[in-house]
N, C-alpha and C. Protein backbone atom coordinates (compact mmCIF):
# COMPACT_ATOMS: atom_id res chain seq x y z
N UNK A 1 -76.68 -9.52 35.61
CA UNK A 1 -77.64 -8.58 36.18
C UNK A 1 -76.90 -7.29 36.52
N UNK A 2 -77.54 -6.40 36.06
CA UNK A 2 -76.73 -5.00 36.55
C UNK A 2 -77.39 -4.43 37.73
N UNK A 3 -76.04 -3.70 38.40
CA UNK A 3 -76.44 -3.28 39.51
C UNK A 3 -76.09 -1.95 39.66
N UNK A 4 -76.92 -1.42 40.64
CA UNK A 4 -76.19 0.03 40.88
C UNK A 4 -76.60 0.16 43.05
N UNK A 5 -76.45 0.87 43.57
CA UNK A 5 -76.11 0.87 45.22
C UNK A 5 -77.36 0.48 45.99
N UNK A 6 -78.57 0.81 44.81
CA UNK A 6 -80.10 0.45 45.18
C UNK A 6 -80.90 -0.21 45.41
N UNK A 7 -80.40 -0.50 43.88
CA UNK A 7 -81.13 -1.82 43.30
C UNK A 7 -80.63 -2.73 42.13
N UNK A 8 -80.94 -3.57 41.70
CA UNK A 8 -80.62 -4.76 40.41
C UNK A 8 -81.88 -4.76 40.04
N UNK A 9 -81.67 -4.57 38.32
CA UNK A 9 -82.45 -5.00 37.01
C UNK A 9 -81.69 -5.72 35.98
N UNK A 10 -82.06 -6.22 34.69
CA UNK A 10 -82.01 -7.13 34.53
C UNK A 10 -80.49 -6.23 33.61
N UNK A 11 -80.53 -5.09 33.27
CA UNK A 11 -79.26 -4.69 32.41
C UNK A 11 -79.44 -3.10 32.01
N UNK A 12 -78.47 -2.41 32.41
CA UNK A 12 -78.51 -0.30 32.24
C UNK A 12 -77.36 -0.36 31.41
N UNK A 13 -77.35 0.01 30.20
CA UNK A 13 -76.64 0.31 29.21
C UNK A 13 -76.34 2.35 29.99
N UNK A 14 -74.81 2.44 29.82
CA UNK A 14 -74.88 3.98 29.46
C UNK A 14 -74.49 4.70 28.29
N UNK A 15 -75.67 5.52 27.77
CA UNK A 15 -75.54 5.99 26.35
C UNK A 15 -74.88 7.61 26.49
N UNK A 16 -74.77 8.20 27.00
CA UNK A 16 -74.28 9.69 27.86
C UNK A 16 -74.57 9.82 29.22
N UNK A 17 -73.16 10.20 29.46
CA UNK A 17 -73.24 10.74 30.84
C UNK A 17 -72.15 11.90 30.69
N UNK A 18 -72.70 13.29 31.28
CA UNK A 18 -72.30 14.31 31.22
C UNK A 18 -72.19 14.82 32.21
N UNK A 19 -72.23 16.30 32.89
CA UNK A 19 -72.14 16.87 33.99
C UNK A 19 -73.43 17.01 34.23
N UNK A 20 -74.50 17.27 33.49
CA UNK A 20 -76.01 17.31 33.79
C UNK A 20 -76.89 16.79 32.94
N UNK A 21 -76.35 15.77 32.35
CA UNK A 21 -77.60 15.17 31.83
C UNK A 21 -76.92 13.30 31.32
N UNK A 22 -77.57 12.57 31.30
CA UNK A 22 -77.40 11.63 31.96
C UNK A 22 -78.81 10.57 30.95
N UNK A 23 -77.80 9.82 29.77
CA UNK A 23 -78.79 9.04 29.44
C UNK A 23 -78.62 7.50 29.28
N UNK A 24 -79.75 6.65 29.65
CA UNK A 24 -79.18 5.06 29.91
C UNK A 24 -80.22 3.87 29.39
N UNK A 25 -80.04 3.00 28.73
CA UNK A 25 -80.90 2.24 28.42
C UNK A 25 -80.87 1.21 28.76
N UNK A 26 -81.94 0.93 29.88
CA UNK A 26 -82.50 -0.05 30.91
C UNK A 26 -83.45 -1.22 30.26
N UNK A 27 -83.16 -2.39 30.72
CA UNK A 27 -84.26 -3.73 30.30
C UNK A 27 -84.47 -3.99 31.86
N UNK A 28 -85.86 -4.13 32.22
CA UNK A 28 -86.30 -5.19 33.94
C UNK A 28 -86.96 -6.34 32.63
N UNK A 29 -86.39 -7.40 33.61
CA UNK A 29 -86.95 -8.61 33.88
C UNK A 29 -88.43 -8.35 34.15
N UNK A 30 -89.30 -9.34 33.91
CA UNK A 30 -90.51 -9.50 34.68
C UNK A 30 -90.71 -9.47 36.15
N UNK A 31 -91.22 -8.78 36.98
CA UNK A 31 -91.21 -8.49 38.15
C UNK A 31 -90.37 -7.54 38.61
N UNK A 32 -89.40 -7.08 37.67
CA UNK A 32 -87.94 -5.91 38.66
C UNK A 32 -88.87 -4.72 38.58
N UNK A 33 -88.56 -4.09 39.68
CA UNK A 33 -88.59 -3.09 40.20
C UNK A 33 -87.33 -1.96 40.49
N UNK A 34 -87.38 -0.79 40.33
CA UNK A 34 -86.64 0.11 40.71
C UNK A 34 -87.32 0.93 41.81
N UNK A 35 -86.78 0.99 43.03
CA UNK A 35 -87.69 1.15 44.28
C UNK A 35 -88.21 2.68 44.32
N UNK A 36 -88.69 3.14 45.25
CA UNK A 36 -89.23 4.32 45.22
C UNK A 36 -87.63 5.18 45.52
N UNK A 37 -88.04 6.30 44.91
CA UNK A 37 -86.74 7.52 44.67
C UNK A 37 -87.52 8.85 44.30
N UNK A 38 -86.55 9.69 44.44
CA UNK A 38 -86.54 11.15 43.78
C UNK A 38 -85.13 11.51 43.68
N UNK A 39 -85.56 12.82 42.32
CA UNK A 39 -84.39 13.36 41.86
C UNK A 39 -84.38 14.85 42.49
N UNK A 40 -83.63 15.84 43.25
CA UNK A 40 -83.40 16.64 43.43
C UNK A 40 -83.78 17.72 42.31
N UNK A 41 -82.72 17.82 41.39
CA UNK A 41 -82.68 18.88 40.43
C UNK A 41 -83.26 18.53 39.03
N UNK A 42 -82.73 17.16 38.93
CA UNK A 42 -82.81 16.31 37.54
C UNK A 42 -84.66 15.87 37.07
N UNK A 43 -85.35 15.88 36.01
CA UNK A 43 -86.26 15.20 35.33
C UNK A 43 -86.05 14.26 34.84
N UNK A 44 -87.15 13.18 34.84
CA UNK A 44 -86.43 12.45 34.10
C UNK A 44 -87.55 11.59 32.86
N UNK A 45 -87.18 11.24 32.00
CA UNK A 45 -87.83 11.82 30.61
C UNK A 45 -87.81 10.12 30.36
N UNK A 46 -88.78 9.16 29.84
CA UNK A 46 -88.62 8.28 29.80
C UNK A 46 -89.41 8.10 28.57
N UNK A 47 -88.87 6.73 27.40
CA UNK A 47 -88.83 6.64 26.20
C UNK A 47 -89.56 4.74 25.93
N UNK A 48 -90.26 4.40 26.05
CA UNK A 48 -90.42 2.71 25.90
C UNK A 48 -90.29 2.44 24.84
N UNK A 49 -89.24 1.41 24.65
CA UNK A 49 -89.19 0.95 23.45
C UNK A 49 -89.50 -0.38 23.56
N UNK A 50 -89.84 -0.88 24.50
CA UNK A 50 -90.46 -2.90 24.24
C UNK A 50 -90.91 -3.19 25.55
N UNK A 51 -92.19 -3.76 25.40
CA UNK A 51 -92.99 -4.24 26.54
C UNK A 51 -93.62 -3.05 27.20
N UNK A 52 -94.02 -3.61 28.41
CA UNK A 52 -94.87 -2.59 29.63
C UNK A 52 -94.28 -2.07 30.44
N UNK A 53 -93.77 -0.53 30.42
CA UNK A 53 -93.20 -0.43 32.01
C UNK A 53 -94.32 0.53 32.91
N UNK A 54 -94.14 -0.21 33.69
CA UNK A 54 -95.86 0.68 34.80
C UNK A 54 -94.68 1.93 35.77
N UNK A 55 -95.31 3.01 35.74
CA UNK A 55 -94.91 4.22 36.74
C UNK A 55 -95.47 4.82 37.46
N UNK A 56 -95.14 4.69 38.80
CA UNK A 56 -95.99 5.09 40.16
C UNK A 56 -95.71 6.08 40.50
N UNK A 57 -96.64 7.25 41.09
CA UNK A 57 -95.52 8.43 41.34
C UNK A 57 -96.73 8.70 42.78
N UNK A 58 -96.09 10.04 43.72
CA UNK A 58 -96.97 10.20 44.86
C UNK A 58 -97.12 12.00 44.39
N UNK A 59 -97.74 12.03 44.90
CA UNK A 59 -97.93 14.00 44.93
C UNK A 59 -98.25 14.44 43.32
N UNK A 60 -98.75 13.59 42.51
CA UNK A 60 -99.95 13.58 42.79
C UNK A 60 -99.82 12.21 42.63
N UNK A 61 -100.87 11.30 43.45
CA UNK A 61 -100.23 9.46 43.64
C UNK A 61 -101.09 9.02 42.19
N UNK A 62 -100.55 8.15 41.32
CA UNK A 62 -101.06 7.54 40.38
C UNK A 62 -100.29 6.47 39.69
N UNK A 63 -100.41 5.56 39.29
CA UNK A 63 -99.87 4.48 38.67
C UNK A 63 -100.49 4.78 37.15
N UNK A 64 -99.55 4.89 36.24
CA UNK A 64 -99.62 4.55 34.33
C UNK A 64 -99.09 3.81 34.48
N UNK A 65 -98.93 2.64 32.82
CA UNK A 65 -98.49 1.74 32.42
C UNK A 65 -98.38 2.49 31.10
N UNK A 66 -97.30 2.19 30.47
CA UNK A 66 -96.90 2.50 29.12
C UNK A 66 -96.37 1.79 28.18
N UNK A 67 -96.97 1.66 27.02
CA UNK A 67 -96.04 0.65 26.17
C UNK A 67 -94.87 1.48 25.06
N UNK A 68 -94.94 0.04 24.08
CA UNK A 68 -93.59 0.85 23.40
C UNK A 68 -94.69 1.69 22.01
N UNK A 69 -93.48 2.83 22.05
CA UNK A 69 -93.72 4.18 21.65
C UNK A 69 -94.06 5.60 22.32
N UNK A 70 -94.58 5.08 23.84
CA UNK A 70 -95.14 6.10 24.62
C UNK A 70 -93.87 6.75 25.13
N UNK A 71 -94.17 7.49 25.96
CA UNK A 71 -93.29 8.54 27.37
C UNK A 71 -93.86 8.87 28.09
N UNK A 72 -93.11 9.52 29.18
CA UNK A 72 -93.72 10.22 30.19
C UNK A 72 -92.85 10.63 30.93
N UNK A 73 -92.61 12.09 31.68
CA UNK A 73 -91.96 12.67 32.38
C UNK A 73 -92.36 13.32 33.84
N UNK A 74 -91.14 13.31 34.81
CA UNK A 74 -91.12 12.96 35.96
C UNK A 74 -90.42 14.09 36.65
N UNK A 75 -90.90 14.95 37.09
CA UNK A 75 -90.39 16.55 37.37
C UNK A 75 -89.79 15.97 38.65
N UNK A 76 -88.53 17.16 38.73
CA UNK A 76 -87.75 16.64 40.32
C UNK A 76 -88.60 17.05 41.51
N UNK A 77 -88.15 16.08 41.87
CA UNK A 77 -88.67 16.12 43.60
C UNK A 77 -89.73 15.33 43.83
N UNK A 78 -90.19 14.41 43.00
CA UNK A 78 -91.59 13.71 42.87
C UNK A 78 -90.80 12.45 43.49
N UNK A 79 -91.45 11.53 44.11
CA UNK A 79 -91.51 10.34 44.14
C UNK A 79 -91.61 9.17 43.53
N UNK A 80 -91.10 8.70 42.84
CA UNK A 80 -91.79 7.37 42.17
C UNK A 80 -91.03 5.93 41.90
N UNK A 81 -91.92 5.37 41.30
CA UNK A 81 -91.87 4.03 41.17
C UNK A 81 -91.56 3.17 40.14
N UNK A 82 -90.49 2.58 39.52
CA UNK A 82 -90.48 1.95 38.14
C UNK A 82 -90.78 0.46 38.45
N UNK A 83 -91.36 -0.04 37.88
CA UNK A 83 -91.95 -1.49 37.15
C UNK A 83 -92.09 -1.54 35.69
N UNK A 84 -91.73 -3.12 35.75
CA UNK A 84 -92.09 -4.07 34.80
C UNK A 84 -93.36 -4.15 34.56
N UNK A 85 -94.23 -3.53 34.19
CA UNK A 85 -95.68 -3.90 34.00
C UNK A 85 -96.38 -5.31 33.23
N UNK A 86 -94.82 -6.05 32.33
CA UNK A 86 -95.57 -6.81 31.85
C UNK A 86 -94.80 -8.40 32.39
N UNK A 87 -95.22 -9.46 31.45
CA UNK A 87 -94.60 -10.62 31.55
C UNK A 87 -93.47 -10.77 30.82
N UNK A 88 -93.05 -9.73 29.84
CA UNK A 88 -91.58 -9.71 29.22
C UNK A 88 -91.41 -8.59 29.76
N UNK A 89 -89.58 -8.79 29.12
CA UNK A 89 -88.89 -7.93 29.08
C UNK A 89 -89.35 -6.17 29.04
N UNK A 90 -88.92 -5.52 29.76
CA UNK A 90 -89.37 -4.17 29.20
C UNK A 90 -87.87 -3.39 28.96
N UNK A 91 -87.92 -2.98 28.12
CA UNK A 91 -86.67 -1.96 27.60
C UNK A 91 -87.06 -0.32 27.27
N UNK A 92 -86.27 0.64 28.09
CA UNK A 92 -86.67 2.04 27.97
C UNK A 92 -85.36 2.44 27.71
N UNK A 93 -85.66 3.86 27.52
CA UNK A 93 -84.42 5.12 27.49
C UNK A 93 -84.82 5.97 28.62
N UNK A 94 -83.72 6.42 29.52
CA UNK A 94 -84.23 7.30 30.21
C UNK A 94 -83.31 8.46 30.37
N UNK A 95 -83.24 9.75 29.78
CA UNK A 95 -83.20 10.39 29.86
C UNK A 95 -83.59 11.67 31.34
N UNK A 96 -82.11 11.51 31.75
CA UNK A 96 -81.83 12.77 32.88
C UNK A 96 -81.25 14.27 33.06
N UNK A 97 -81.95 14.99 33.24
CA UNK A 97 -81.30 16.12 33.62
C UNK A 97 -82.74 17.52 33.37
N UNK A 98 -82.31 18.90 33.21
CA UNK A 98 -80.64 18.87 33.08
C UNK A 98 -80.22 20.12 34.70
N UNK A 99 -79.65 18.94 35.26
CA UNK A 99 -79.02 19.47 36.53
C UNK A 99 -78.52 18.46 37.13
N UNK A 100 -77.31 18.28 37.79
CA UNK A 100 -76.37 17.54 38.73
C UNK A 100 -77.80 16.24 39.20
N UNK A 101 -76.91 14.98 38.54
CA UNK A 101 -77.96 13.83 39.17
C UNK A 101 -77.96 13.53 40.42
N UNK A 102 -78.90 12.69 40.99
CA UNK A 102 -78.83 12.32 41.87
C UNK A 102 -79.77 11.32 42.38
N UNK A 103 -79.85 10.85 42.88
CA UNK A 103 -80.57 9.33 43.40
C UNK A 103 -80.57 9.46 45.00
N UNK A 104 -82.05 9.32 45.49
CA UNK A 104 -82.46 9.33 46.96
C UNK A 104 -83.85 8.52 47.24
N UNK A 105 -83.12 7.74 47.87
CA UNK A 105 -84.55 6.84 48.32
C UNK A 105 -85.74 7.23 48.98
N UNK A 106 -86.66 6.79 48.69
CA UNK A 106 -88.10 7.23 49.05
C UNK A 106 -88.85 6.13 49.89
N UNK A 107 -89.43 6.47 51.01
CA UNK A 107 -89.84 5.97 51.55
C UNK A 107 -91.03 4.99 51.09
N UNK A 108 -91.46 3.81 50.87
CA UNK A 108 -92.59 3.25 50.45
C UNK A 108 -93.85 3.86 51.27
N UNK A 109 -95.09 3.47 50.06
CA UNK A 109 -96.20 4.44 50.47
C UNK A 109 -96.82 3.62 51.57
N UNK A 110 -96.95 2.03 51.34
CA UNK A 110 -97.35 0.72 52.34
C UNK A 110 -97.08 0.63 53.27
């Protein structure tokens, strides 16, 4: 299980990491979650390549689900939410930047 200071999913491959941009390919398990966060400077650009991953965001609050082939992008300073939307595996690319990363926890909306 890979981990990073936050949270654990099921495995984050890193495909680039640069001074501002920052790309990694993530699988959740059924049920993982990546908790609520925002990025300061960074977007972040997301790619599905297998299964459902559902994305929650606040300001403006909405939950998508996306399968493989879709995207969707996540302007800094937003809030949101990554899930597993389905009963398998979900595998993405996610694509960061381009500005100095960063990771900050977000308060849950519940």
């Amino acid at each position: 299980m890979a981990s990073t200071a936050a949270y654990k999913v099921k495995n984050v491959e890193t495909v680039v990491k640069g001074t501002d941009v920052q790309v990694r390919l993530f699988t959740l398990a059924p049920s993982e979650t990546i908790p609520w966060h925002f990025h300061r400077g960074s977007s972040d650009h997301y790619f599905v390549l297998a299964g459902l991953l559902s994305i929650s965001t606040r300001e403006p609050a909405s939950t998508r689900t996306l399968s493989s082939g879709q995207t969707y992008k996540i302007s800094p300073g937003t809030a949101h939410l990554i899930a597993n939307g389905g009963e398998d595996d979900c595998r993405f690319l996610l694509v960061q930047g381009v500005d100095t990363y960063d990771w900050n926890a977000a308060e849950s909306p519940e």
